[in-house]
C-alpha atoms as a PDB file:
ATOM      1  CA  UNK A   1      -7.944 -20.083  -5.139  1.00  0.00           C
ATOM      2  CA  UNK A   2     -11.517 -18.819  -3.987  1.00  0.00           C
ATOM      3  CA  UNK A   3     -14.326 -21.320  -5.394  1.00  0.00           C
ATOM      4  CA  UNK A   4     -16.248 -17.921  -7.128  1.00  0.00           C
ATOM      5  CA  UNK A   5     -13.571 -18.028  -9.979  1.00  0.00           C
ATOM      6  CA  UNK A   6     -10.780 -19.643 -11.476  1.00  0.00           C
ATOM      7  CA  UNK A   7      -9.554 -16.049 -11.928  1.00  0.00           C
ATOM      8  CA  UNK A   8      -8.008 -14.825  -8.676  1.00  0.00           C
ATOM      9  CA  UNK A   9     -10.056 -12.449  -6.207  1.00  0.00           C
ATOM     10  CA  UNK A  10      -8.254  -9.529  -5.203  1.00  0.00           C
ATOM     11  CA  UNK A  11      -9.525  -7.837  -2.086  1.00  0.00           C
ATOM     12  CA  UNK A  12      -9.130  -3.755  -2.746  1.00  0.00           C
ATOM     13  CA  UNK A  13      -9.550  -1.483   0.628  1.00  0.00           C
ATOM     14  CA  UNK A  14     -11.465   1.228   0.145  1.00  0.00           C
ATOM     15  CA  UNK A  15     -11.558   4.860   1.846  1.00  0.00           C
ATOM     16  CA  UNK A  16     -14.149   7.020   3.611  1.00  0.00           C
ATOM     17  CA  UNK A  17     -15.506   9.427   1.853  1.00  0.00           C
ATOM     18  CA  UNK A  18     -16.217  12.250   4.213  1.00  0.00           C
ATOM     19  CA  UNK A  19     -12.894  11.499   5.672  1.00  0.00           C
ATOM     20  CA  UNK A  20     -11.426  12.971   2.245  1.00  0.00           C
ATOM     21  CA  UNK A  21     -13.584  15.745   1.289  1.00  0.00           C
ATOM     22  CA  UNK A  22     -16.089  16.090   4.198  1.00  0.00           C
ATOM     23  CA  UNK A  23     -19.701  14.914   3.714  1.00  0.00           C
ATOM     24  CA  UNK A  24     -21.423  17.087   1.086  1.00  0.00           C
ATOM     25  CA  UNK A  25     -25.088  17.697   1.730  1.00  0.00           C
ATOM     26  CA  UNK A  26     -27.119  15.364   0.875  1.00  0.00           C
ATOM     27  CA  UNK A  27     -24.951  12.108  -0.328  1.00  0.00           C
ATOM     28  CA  UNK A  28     -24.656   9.474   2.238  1.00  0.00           C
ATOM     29  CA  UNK A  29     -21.535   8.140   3.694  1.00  0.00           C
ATOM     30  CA  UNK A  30     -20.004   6.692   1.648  1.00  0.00           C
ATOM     31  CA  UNK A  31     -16.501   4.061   0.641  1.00  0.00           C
ATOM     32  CA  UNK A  32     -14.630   4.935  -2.672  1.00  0.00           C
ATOM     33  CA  UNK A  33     -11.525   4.459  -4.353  1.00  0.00           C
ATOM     34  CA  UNK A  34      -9.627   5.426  -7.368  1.00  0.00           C
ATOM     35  CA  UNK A  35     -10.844   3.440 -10.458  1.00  0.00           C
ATOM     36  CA  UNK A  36      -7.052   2.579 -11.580  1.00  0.00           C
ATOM     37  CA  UNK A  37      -6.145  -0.024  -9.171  1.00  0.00           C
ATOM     38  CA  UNK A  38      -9.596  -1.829 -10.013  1.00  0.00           C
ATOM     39  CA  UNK A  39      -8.660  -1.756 -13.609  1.00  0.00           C
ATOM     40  CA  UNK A  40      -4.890  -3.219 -13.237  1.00  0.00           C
ATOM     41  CA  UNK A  41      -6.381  -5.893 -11.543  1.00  0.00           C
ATOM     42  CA  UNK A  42      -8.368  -6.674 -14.413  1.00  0.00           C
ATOM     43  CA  UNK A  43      -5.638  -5.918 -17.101  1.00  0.00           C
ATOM     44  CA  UNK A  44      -3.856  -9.004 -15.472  1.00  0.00           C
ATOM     45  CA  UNK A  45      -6.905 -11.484 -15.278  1.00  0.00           C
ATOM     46  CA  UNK A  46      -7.639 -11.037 -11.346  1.00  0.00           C
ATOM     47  CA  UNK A  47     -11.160  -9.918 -10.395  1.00  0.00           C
ATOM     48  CA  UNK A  48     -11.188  -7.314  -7.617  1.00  0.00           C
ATOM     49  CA  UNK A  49     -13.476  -6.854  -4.821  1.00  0.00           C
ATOM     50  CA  UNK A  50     -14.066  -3.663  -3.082  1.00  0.00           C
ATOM     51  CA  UNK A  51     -14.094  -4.091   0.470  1.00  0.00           C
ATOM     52  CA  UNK A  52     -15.730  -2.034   3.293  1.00  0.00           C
ATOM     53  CA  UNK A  53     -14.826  -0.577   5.911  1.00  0.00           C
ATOM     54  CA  UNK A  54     -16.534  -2.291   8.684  1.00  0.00           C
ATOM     55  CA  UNK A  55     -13.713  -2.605  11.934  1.00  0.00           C
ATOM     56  CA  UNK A  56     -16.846  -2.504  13.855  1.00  0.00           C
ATOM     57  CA  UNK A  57     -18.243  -6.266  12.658  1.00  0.00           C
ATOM     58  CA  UNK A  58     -14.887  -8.752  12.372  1.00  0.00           C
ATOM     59  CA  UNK A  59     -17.010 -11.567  11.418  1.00  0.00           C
ATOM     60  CA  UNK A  60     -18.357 -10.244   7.901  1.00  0.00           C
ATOM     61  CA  UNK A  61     -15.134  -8.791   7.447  1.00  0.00           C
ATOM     62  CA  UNK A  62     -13.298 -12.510   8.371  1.00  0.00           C
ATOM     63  CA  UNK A  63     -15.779 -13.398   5.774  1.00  0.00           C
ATOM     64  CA  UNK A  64     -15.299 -11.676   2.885  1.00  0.00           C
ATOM     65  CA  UNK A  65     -11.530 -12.387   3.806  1.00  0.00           C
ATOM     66  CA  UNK A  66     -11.756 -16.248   3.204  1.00  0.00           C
ATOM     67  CA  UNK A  67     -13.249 -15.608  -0.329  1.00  0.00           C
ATOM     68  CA  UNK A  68      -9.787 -13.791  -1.304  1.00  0.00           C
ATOM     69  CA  UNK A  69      -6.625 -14.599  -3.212  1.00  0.00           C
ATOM     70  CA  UNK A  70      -4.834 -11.766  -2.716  1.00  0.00           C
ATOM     71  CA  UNK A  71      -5.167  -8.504  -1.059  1.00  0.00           C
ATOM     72  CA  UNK A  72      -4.607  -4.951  -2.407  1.00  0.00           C
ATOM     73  CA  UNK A  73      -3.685  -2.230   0.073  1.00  0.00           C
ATOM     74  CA  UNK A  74      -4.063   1.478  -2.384  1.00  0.00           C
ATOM     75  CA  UNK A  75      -2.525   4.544  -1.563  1.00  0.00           C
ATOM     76  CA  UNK A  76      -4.815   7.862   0.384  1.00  0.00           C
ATOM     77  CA  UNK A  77      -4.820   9.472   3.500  1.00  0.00           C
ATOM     78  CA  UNK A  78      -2.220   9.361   6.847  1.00  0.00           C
ATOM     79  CA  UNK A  79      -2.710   6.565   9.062  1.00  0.00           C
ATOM     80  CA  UNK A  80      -3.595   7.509  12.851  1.00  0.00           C
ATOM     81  CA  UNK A  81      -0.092   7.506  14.950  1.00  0.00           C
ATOM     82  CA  UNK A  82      -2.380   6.357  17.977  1.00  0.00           C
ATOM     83  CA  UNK A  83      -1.911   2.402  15.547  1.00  0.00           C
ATOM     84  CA  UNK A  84       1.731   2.403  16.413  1.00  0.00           C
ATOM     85  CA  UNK A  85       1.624   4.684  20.004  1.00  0.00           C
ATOM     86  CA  UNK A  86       2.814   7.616  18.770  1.00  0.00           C
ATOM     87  CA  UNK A  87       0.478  11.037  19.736  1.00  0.00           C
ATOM     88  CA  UNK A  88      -0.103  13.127  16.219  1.00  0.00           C
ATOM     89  CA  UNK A  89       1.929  15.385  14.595  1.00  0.00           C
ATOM     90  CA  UNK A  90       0.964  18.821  13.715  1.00  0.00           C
ATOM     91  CA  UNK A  91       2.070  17.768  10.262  1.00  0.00           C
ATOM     92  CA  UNK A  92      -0.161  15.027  10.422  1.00  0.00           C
ATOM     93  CA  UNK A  93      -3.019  15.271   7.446  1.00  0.00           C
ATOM     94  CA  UNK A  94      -6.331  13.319   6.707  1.00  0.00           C
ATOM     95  CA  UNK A  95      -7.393  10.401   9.315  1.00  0.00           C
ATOM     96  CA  UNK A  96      -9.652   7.493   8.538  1.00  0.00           C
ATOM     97  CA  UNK A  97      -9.809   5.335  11.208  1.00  0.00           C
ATOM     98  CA  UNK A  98     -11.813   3.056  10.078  1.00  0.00           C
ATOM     99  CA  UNK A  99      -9.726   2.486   7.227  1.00  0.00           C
ATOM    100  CA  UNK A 100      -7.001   1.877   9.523  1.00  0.00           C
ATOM    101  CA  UNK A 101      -8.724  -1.000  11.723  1.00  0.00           C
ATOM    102  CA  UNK A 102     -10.245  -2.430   8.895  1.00  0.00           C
ATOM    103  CA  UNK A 103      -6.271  -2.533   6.730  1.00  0.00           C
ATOM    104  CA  UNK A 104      -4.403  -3.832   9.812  1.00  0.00           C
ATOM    105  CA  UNK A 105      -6.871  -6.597  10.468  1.00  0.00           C
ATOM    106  CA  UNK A 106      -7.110  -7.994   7.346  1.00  0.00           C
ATOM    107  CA  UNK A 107      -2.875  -7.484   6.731  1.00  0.00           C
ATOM    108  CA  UNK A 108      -2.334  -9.311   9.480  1.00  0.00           C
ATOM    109  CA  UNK A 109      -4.577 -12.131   8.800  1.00  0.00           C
ATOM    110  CA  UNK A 110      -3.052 -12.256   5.404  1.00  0.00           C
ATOM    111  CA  UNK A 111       0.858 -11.936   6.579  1.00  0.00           C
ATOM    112  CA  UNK A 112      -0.062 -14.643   9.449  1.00  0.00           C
ATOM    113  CA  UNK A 113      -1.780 -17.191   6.678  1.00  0.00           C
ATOM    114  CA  UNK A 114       0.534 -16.709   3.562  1.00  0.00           C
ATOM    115  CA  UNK A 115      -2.232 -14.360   1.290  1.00  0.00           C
ATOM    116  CA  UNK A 116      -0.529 -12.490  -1.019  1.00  0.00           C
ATOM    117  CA  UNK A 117      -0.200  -8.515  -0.474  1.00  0.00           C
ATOM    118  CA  UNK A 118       1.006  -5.765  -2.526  1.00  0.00           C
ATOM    119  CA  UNK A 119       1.052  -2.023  -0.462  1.00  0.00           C
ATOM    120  CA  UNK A 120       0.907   0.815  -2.522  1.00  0.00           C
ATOM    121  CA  UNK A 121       2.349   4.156  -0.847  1.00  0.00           C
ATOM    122  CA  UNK A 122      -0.044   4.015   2.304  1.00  0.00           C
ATOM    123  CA  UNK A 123      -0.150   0.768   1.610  1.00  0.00           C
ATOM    124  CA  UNK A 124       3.515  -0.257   2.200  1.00  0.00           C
ATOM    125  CA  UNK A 125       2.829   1.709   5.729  1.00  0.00           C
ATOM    126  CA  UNK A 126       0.100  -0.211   6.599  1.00  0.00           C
ATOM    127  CA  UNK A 127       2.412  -3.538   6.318  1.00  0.00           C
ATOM    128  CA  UNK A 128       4.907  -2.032   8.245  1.00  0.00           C
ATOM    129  CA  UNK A 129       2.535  -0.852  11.038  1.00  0.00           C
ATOM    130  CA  UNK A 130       0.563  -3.946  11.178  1.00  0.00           C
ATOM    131  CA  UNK A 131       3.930  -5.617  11.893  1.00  0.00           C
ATOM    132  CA  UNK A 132       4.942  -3.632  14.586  1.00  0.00           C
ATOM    133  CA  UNK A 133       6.539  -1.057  13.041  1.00  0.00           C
ATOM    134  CA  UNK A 134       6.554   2.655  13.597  1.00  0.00           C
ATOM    135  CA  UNK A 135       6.226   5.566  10.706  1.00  0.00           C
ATOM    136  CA  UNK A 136       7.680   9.199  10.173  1.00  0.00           C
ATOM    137  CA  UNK A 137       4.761  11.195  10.418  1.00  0.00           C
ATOM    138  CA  UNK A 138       6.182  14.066   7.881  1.00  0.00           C
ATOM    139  CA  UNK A 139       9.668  13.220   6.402  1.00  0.00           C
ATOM    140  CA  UNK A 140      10.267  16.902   5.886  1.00  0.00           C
ATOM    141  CA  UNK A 141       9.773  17.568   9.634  1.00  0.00           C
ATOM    142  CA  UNK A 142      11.469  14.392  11.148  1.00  0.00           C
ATOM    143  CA  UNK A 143      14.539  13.433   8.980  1.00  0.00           C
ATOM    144  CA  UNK A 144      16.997  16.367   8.248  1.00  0.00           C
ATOM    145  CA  UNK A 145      18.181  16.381   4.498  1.00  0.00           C
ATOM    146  CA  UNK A 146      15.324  14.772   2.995  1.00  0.00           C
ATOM    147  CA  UNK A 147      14.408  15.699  -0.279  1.00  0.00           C
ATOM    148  CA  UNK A 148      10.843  16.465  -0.931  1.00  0.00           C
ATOM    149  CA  UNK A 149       8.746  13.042  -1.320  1.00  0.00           C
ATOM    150  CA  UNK A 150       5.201  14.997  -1.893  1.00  0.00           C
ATOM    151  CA  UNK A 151       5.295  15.844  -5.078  1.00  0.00           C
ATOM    152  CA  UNK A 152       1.893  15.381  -6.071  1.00  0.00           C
ATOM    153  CA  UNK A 153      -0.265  17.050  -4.885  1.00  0.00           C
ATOM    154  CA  UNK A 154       1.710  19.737  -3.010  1.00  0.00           C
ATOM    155  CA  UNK A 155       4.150  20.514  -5.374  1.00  0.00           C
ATOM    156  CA  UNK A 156       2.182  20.761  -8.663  1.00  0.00           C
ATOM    157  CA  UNK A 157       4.145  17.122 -10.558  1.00  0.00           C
ATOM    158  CA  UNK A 158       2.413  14.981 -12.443  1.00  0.00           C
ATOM    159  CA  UNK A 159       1.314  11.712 -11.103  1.00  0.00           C
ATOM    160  CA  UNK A 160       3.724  10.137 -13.479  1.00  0.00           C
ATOM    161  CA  UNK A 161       6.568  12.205 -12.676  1.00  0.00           C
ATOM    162  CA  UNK A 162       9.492  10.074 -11.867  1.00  0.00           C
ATOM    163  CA  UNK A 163      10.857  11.826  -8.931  1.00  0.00           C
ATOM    164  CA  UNK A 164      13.849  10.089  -7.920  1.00  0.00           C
ATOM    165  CA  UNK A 165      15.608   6.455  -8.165  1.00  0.00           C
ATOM    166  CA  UNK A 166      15.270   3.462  -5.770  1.00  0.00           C
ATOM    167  CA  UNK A 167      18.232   1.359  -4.584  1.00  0.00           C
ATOM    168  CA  UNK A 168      16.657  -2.132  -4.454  1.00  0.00           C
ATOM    169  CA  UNK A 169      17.943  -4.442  -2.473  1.00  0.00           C
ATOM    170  CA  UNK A 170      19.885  -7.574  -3.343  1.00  0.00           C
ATOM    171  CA  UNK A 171      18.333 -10.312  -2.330  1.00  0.00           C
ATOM    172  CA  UNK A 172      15.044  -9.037  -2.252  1.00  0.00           C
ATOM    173  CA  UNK A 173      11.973 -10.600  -3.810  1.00  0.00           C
ATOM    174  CA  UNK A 174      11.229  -6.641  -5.340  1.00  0.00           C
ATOM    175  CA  UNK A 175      14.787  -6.692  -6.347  1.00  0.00           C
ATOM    176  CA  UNK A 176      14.491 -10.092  -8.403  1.00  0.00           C
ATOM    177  CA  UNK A 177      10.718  -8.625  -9.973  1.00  0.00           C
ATOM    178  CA  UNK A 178      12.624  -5.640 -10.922  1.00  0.00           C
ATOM    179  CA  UNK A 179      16.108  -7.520 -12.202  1.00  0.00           C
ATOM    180  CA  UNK A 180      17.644  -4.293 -11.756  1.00  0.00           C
ATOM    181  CA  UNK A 181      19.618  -2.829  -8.963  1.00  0.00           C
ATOM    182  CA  UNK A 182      17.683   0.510  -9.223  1.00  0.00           C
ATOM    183  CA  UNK A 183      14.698   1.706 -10.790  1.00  0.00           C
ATOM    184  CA  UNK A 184      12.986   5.386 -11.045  1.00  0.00           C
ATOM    185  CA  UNK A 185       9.680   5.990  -9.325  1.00  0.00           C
ATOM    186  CA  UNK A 186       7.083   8.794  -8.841  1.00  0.00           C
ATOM    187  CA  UNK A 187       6.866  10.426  -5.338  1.00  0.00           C
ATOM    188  CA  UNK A 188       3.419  11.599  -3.248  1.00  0.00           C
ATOM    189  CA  UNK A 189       4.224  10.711  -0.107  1.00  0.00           C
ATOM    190  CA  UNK A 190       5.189  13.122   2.801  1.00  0.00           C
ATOM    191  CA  UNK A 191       5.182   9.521   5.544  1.00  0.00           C
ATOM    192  CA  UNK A 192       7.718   6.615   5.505  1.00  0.00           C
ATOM    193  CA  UNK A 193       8.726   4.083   7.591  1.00  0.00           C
ATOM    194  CA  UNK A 194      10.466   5.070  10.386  1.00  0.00           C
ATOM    195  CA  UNK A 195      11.184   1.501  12.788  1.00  0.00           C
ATOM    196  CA  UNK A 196      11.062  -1.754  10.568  1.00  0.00           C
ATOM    197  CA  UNK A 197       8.007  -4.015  11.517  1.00  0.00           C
ATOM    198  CA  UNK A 198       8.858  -7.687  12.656  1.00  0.00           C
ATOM    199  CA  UNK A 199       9.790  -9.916  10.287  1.00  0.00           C
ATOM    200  CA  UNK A 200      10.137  -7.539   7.431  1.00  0.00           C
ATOM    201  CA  UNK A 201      13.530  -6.057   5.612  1.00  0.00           C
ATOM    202  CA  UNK A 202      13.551  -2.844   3.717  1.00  0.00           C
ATOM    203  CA  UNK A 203      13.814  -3.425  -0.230  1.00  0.00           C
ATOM    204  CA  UNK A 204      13.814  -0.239  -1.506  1.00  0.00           C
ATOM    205  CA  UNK A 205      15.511   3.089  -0.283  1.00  0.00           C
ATOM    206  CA  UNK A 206      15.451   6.690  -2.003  1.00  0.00           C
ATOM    207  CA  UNK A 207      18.912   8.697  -2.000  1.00  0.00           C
ATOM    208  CA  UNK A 208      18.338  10.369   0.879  1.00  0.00           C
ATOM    209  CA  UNK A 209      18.158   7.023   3.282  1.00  0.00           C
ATOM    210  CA  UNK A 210      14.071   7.159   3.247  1.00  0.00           C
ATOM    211  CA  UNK A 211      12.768   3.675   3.166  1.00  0.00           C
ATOM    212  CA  UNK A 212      10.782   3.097  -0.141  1.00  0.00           C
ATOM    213  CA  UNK A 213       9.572  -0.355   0.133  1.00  0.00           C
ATOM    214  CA  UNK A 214       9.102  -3.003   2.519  1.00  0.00           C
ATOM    215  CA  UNK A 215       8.575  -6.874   2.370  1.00  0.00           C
ATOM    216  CA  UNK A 216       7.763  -9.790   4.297  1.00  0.00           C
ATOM    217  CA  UNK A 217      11.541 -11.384   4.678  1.00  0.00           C
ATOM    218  CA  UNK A 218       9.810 -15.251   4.440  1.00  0.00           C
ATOM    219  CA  UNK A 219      10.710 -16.356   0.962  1.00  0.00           C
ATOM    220  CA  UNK A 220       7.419 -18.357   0.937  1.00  0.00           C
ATOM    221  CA  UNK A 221       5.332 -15.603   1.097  1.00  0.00           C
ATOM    222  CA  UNK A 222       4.312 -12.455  -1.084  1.00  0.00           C
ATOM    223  CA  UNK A 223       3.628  -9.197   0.736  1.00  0.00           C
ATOM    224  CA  UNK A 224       5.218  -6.122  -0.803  1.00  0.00           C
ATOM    225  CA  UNK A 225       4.937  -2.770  -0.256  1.00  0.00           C
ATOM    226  CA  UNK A 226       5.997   0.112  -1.973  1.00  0.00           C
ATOM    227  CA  UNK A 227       5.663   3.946  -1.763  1.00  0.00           C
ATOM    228  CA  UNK A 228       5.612   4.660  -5.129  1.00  0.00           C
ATOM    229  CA  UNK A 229       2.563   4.508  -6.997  1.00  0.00           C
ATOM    230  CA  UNK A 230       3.089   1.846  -9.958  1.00  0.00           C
ATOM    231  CA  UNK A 231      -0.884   1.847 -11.223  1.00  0.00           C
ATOM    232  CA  UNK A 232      -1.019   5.648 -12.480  1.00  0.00           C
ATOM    233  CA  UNK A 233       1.264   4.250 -15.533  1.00  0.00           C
ATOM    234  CA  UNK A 234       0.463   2.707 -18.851  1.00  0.00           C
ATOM    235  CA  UNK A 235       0.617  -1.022 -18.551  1.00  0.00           C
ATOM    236  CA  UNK A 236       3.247  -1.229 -20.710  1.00  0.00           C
ATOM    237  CA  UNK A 237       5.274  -0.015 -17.949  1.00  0.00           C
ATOM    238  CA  UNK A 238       7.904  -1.956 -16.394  1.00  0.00           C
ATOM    239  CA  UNK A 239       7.607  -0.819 -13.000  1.00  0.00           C
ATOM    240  CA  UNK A 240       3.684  -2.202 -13.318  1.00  0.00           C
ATOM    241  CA  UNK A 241       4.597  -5.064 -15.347  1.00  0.00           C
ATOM    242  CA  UNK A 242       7.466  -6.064 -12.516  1.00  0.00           C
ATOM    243  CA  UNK A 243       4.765  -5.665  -9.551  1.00  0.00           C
ATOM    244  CA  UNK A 244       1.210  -6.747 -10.503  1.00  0.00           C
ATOM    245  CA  UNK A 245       2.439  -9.347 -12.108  1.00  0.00           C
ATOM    246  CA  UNK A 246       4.308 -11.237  -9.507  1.00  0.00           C
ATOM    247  CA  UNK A 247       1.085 -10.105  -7.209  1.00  0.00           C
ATOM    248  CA  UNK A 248      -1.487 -11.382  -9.861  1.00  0.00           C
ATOM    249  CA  UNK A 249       0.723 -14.318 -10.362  1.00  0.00           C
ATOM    250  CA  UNK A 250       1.377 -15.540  -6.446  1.00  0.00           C
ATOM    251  CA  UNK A 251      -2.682 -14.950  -6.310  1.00  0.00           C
ATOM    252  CA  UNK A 252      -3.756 -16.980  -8.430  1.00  0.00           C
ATOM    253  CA  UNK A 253      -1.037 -19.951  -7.674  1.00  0.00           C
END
């Protein structure tokens, strides 16, 4: 566990501002992200760090790195194609690619060294891309018979709309967090994994065949990811419960 605290550090990405909502006069560039993930973190005794988006200097970034116990990937805008060699969609939305160098360094550090990771909706891409993996750009474009997966924002749902049931996996480490062969999720995703990183397995599908979580098939080690979006409900919530508190829990072992 880092030497700052006995609790454990948990390294949250952050997002571009101007990549989101352009770069209103007069505020400076800026990194943000959603308040909720910082606070489930500290519901469950971790302390989270926000972390910057710096591709640009990989030694402050390696830095702030070794101080972690666990790393929190959050949900937001598309990830580049060009980070699995694909050319863009003209489905594609919102890029940030500095958000993009910055997540697949430090997931692959973490996968490579045993850090604990837990991918929320982009997040669970992220994992999959930074192991080799490919993504659909826009599920309603690229896999016939989908159901819709975007239903918030573009659709008018709630956040905490459960959209759909999961199959989870036997076997799986989600599956064993869950002890339930299927749970119900909310949706707001239109991307999913489309070719299975390296050394992953899918533990999670919708009941249309998209992929809804991923995880690191090494029994040793904790990296999850998961396209719903867990933190947007109460904490009494079992899908929460189930997830950030294995993560919290392999972080601060």
């Amino acid at each position: 566990m880092s030497e700052l605290s006995r609790r454990p550090v948990i390294g949250v990405t952050t997002q571009t501002l101007h990549a989101i909502q352009g770069i209103p006069e007069g505020l400076p560039e800026s990194w943000v992200m959603n308040q909720r993930y910082f606070r489930a973190i500290m519901e469950l005794g971790g302390v989270p760090w926000m972390i910057p988006l710096i591709p640009e200097d990989p030694d402050t970034l390696r830095a702030i790195y070794e101080h972690l116990d666990g790393l929190l990937i959050p949900g937001g805008v598309d990830m580049d194609p060009r980070t699995y060699g694909e050319s863009p969609s003209p489905h594609l939305g919102v890029l940030d690619p500095a958000r993009d160098a910055t997540e697949l360094q430090l997931t692959r550090w973490s996968i490579a060294d045993g850090l604990p990771v837990l991918g929320l909706c982009r997040g669970a891409q992220v994992i999959n891309v930074a192991a080799g993996g490919t993504l659909f750009q826009d599920i309603a474009a690229e896999i016939p018979g989908a159901q819709p997966h975007d239903l918030y924002p573009t659709r008018g749902f709630a956040r905490t709309h459960l959209a759909h049931p999961v199959d989870l996996t036997e076997g799986t480490r989600l599956r064993d967090a869950f002890g339930a062969a299927t749970a119900p999720v909310n949706s707001m995703h239109h991307q999913s994994v489309k070719r299975l990183g390296d050394g992953l397995v899918v533990s999670a599908v919708a009941p249309d065949g998209v992929v809804e979580a991923v995880e690191v098939a090494d029994p040793a080690k904790f990296v999850v990811g998961v396209q719903w979006h867990p933190e947007v409900f109460e904490r009494n919530a079992p899908a929460v419960q189930s997830l950030f508190d294995e993560f919290i829990a392999h972080a601060a072992a």
